[in-house]
PDB file of N, CA and C in Angstrom:
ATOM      1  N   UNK A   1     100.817  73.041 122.219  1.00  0.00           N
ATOM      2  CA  UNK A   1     100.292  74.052 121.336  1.00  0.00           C
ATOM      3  C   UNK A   1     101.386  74.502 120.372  1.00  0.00           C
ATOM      4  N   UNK A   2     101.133  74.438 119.204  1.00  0.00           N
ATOM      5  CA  UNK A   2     102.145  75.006 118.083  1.00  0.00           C
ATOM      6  C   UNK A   2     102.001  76.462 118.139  1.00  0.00           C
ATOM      7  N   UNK A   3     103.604  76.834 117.950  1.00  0.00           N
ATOM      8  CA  UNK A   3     103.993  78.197 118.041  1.00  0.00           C
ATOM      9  C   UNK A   3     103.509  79.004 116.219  1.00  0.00           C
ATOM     10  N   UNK A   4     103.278  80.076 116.368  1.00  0.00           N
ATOM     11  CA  UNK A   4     102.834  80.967 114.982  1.00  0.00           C
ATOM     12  C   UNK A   4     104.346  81.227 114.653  1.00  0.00           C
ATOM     13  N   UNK A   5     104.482  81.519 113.443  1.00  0.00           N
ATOM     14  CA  UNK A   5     105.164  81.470 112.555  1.00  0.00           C
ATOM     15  C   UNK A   5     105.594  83.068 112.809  1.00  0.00           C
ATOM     16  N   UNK A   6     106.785  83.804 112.732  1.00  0.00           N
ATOM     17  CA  UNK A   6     107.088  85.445 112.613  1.00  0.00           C
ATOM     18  C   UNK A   6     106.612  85.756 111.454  1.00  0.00           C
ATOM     19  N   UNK A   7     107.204  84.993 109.943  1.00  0.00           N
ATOM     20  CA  UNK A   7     106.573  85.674 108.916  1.00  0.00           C
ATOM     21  C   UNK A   7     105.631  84.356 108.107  1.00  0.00           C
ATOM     22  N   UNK A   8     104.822  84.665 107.453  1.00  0.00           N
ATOM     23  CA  UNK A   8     103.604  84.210 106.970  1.00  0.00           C
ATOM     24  C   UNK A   8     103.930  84.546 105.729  1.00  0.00           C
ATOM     25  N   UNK A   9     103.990  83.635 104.713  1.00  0.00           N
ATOM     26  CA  UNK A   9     104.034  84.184 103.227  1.00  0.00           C
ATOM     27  C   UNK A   9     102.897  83.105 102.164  1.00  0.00           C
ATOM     28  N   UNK A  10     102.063  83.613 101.556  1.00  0.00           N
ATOM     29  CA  UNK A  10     101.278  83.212 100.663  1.00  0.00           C
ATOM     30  C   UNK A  10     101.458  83.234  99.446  1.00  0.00           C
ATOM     31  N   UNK A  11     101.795  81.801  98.724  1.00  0.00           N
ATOM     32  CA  UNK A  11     102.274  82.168  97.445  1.00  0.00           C
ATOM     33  C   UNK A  11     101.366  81.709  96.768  1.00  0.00           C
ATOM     34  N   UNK A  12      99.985  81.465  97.157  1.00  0.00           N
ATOM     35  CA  UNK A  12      99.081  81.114  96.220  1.00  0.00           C
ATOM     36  C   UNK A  12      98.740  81.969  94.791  1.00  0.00           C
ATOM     37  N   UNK A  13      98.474  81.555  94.118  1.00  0.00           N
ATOM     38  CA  UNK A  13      98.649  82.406  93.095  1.00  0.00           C
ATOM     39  C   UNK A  13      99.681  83.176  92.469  1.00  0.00           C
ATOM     40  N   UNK A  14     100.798  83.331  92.784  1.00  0.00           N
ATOM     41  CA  UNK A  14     102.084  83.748  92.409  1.00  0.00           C
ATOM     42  C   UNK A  14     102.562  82.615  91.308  1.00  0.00           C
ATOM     43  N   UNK A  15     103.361  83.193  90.319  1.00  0.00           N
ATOM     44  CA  UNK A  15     104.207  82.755  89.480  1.00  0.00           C
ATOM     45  C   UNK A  15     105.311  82.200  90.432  1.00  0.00           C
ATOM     46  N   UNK A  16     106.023  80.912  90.006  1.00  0.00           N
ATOM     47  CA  UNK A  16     107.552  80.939  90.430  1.00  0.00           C
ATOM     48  C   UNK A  16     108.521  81.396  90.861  1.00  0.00           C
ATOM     49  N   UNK A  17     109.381  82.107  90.149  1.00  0.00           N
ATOM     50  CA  UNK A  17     110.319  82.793  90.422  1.00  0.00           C
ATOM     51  C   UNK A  17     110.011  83.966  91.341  1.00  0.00           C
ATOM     52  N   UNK A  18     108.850  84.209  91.499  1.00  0.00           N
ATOM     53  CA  UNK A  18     108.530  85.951  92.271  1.00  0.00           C
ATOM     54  C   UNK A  18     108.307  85.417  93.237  1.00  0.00           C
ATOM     55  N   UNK A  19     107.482  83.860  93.679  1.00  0.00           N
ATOM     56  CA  UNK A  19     107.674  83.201  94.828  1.00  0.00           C
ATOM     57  C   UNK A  19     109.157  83.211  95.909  1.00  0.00           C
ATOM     58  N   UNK A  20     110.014  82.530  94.417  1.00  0.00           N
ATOM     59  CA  UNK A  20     111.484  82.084  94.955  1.00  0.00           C
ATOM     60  C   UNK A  20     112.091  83.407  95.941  1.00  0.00           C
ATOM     61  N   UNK A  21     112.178  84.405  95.102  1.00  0.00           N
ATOM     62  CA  UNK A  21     112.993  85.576  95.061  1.00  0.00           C
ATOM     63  C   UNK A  21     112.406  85.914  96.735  1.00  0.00           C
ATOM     64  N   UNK A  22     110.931  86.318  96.963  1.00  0.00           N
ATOM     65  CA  UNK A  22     110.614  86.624  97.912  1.00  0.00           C
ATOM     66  C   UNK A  22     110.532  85.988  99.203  1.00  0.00           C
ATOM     67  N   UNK A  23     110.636  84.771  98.870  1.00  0.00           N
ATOM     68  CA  UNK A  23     110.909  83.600 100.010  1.00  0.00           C
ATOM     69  C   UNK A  23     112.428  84.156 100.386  1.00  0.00           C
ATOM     70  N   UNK A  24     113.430  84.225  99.265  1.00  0.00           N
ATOM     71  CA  UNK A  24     114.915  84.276  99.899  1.00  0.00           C
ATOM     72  C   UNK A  24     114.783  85.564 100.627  1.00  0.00           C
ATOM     73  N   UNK A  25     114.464  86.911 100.172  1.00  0.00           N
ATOM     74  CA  UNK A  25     114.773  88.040 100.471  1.00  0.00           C
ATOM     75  C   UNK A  25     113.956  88.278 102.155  1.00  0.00           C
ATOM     76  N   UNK A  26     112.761  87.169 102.362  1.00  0.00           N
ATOM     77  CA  UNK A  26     112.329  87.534 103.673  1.00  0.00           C
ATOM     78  C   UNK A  26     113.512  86.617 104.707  1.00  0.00           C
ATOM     79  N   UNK A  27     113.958  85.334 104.092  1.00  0.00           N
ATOM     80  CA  UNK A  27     115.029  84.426 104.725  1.00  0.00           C
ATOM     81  C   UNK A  27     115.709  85.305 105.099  1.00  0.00           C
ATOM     82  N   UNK A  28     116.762  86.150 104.644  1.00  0.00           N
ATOM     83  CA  UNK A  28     117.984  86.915 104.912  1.00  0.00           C
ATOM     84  C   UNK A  28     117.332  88.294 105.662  1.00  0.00           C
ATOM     85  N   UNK A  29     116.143  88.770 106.070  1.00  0.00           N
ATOM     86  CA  UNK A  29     115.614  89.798 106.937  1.00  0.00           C
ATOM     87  C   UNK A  29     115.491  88.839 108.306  1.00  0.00           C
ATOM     88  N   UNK A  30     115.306  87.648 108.391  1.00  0.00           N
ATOM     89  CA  UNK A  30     114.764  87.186 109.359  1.00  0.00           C
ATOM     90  C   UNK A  30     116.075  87.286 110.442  1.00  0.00           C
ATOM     91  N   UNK A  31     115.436  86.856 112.212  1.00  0.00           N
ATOM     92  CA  UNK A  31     116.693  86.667 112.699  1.00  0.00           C
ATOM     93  C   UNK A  31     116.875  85.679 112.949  1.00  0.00           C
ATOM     94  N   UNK A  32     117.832  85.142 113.799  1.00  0.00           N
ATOM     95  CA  UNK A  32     118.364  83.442 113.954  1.00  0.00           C
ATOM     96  C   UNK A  32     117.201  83.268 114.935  1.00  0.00           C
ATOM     97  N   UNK A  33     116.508  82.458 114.794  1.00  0.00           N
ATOM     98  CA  UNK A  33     115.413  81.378 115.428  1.00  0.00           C
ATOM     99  C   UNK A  33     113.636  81.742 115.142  1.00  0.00           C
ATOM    100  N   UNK A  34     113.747  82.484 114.067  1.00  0.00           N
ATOM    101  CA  UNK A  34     112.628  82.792 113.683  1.00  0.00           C
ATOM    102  C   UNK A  34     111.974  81.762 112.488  1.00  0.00           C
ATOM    103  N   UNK A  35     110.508  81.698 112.523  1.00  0.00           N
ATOM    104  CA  UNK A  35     110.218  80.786 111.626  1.00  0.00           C
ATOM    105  C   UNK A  35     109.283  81.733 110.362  1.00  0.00           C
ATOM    106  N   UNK A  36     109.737  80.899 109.149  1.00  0.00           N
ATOM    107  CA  UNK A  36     108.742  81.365 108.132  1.00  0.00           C
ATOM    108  C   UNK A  36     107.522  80.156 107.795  1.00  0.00           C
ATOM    109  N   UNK A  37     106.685  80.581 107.645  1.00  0.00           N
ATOM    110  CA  UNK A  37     105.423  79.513 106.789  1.00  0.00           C
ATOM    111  C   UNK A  37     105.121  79.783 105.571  1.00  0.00           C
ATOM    112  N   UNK A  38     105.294  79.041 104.700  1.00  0.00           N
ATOM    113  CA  UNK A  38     104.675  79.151 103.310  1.00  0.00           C
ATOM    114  C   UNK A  38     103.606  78.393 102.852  1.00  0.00           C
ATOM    115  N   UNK A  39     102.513  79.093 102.613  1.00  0.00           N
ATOM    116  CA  UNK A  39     101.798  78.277 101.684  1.00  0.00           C
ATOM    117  C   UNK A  39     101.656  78.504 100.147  1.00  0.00           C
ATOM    118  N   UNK A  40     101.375  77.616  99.604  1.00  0.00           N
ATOM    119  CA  UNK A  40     101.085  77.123  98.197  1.00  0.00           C
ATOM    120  C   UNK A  40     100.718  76.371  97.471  1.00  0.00           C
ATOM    121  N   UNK A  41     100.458  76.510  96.184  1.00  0.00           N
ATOM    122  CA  UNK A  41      99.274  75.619  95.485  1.00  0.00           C
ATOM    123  C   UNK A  41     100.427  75.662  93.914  1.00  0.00           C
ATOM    124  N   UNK A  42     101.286  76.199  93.484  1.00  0.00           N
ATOM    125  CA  UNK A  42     101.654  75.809  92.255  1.00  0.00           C
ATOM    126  C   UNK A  42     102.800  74.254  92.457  1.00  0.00           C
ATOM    127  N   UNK A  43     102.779  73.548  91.494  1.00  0.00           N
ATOM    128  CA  UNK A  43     103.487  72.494  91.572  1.00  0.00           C
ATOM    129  C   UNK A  43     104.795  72.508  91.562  1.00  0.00           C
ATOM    130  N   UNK A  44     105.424  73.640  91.319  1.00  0.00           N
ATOM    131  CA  UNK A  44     106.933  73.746  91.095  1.00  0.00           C
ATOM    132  C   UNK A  44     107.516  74.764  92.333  1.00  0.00           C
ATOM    133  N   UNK A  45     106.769  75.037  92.863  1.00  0.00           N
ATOM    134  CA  UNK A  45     107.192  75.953  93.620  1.00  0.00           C
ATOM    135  C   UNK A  45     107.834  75.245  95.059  1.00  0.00           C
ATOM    136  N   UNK A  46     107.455  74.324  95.307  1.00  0.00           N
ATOM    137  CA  UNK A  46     107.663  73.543  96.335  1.00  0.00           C
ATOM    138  C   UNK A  46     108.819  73.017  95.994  1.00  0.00           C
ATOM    139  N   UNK A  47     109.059  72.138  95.282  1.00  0.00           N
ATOM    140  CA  UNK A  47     110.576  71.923  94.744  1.00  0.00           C
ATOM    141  C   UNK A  47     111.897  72.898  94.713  1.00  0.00           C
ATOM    142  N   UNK A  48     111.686  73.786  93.956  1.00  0.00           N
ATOM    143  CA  UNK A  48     112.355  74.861  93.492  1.00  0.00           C
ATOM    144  C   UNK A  48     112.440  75.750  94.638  1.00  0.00           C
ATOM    145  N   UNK A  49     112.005  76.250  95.344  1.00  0.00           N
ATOM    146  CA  UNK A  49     112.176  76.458  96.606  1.00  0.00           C
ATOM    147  C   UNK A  49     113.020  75.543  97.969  1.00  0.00           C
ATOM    148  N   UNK A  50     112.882  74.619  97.586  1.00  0.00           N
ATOM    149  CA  UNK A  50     113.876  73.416  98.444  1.00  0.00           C
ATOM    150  C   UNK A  50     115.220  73.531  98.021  1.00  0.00           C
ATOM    151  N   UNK A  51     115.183  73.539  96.873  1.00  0.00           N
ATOM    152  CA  UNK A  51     116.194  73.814  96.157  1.00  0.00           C
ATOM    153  C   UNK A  51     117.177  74.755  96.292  1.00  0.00           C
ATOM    154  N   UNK A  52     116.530  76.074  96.276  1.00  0.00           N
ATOM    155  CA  UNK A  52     117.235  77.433  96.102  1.00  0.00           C
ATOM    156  C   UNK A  52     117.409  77.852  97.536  1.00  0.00           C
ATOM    157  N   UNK A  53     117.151  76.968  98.656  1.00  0.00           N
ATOM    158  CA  UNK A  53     117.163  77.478  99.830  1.00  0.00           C
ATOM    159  C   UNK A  53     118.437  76.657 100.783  1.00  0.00           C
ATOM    160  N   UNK A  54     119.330  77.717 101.111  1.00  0.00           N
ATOM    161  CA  UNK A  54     120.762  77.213 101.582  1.00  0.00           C
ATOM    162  C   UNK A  54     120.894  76.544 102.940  1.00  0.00           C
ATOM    163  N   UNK A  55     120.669  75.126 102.829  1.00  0.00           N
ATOM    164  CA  UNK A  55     120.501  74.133 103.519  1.00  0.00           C
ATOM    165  C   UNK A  55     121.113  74.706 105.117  1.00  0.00           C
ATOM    166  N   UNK A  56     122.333  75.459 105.274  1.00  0.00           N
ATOM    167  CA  UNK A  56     123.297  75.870 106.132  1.00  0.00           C
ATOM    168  C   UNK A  56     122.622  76.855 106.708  1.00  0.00           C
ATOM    169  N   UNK A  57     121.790  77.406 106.379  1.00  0.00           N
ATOM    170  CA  UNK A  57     121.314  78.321 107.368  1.00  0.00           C
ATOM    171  C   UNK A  57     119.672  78.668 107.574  1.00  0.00           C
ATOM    172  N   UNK A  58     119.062  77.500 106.998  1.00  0.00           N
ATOM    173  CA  UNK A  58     117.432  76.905 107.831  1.00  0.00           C
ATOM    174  C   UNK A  58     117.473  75.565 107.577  1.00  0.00           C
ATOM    175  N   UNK A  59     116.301  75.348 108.629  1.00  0.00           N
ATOM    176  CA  UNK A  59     115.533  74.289 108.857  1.00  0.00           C
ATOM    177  C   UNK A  59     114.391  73.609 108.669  1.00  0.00           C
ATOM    178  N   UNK A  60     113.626  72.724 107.925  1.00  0.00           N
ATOM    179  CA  UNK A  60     113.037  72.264 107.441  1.00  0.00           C
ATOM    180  C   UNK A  60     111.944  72.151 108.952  1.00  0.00           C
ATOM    181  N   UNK A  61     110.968  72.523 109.503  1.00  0.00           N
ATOM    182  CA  UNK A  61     110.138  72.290 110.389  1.00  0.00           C
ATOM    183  C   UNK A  61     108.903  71.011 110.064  1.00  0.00           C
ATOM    184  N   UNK A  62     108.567  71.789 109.505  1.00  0.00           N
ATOM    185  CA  UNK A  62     107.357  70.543 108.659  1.00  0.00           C
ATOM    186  C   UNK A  62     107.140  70.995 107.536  1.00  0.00           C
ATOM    187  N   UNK A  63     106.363  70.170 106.915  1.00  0.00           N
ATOM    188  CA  UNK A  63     105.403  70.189 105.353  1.00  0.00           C
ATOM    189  C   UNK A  63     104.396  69.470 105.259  1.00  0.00           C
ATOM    190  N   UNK A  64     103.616  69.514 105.028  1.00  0.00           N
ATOM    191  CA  UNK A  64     102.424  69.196 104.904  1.00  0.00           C
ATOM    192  C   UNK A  64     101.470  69.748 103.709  1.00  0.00           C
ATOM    193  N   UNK A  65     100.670  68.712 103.248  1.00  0.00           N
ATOM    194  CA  UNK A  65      99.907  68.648 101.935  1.00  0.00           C
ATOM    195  C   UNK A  65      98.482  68.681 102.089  1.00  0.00           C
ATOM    196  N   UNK A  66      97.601  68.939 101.477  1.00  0.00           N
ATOM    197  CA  UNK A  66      96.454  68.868 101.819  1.00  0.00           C
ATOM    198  C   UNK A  66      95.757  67.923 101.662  1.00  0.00           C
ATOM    199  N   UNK A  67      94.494  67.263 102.720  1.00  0.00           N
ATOM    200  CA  UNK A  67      94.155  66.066 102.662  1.00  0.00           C
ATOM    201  C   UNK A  67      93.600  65.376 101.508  1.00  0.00           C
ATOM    202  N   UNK A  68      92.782  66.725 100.569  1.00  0.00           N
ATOM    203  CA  UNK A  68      92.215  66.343  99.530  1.00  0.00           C
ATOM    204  C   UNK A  68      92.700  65.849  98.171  1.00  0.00           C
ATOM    205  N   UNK A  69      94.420  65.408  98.497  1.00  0.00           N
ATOM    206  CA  UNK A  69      95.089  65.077  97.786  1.00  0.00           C
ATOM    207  C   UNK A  69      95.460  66.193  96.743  1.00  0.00           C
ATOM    208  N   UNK A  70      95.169  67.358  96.662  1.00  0.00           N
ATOM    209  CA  UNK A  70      95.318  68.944  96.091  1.00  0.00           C
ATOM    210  C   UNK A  70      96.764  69.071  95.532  1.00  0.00           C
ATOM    211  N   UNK A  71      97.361  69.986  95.255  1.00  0.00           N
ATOM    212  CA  UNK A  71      98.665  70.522  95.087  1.00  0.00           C
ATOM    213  C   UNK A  71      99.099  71.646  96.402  1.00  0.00           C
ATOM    214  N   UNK A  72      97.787  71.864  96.923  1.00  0.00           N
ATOM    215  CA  UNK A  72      98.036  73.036  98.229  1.00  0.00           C
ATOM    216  C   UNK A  72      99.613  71.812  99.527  1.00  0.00           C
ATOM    217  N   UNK A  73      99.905  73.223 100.050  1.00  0.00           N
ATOM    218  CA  UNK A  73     100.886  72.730 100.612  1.00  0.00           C
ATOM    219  C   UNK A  73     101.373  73.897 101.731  1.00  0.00           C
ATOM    220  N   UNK A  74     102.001  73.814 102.867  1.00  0.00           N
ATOM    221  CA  UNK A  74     102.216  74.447 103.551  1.00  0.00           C
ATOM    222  C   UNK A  74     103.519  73.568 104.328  1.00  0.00           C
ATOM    223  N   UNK A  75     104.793  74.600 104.304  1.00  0.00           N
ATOM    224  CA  UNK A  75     106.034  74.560 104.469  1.00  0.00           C
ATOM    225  C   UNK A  75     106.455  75.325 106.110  1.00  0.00           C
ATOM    226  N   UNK A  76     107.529  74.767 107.179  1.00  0.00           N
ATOM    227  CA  UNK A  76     107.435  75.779 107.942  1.00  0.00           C
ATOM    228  C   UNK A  76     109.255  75.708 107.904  1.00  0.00           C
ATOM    229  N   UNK A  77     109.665  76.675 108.184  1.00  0.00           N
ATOM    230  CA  UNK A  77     111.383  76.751 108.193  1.00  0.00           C
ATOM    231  C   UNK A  77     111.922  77.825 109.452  1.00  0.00           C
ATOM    232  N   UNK A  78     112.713  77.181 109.985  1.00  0.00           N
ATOM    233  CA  UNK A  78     113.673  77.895 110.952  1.00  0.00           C
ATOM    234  C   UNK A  78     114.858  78.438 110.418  1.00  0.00           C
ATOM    235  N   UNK A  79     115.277  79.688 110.923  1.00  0.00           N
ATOM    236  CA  UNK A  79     116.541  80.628 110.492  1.00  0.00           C
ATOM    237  C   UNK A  79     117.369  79.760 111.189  1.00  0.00           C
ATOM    238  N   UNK A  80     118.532  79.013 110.882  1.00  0.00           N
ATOM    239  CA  UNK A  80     119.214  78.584 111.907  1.00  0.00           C
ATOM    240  C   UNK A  80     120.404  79.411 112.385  1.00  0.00           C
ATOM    241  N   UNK A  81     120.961  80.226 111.447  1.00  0.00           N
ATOM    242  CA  UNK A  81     121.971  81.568 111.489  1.00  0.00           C
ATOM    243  C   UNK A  81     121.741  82.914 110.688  1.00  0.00           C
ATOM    244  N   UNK A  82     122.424  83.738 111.204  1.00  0.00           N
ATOM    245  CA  UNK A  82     122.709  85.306 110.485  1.00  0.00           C
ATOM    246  C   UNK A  82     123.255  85.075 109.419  1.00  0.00           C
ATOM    247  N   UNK A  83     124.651  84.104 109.485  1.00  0.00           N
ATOM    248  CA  UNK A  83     124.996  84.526 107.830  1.00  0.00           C
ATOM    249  C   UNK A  83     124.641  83.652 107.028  1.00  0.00           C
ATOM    250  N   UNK A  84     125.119  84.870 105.890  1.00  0.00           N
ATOM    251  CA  UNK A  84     123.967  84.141 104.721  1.00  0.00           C
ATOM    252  C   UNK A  84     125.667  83.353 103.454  1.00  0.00           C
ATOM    253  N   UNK A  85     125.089  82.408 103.176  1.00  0.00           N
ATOM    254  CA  UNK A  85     126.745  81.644 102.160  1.00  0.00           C
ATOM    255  C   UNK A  85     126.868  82.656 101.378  1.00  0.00           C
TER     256      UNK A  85
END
């Protein structure tokens, strides 16, 4: 049975950057071994988010796309430490 996620974030409909920003700012609240889930549907956000997210302190869990070949997408990440680079 897959474990639920601590925080849940929906960026459907969100612009970019207000995505980015809020993805980091829940990263650095979280504690070490907690997971976030993201979902989303804009095309850049998935990238740019890979991107801006400091390899050294999460973990890539899964990703997954939607079957209908969509832009929807759902991300899961582990805190792997407290500090932040």
């Amino acid at each position: 049975m897959k474990r639920k996620a601590e925080h849940i974030l929906d960026f459907r409909g969100t612009i970019t950057p207000i995505s980015l920003l809020k993805a980091l700012q829940v990263l650095r609240e979280m504690e070490t071994g907690e997971t976030m889930e993201i979902l989303g549907c804009h095309p850049d956000t998935l990238p740019d988010l890979l991107r801006v997210l400091p390899t050294s302190s999460c973990e890539l869990m899964t990703m997954e796309g939607d079957d209908a070949g969509q832009t929807l997408y759902r991300i899961k990440l582990k805190k792997k430490r407290d500090s932040w680079p």
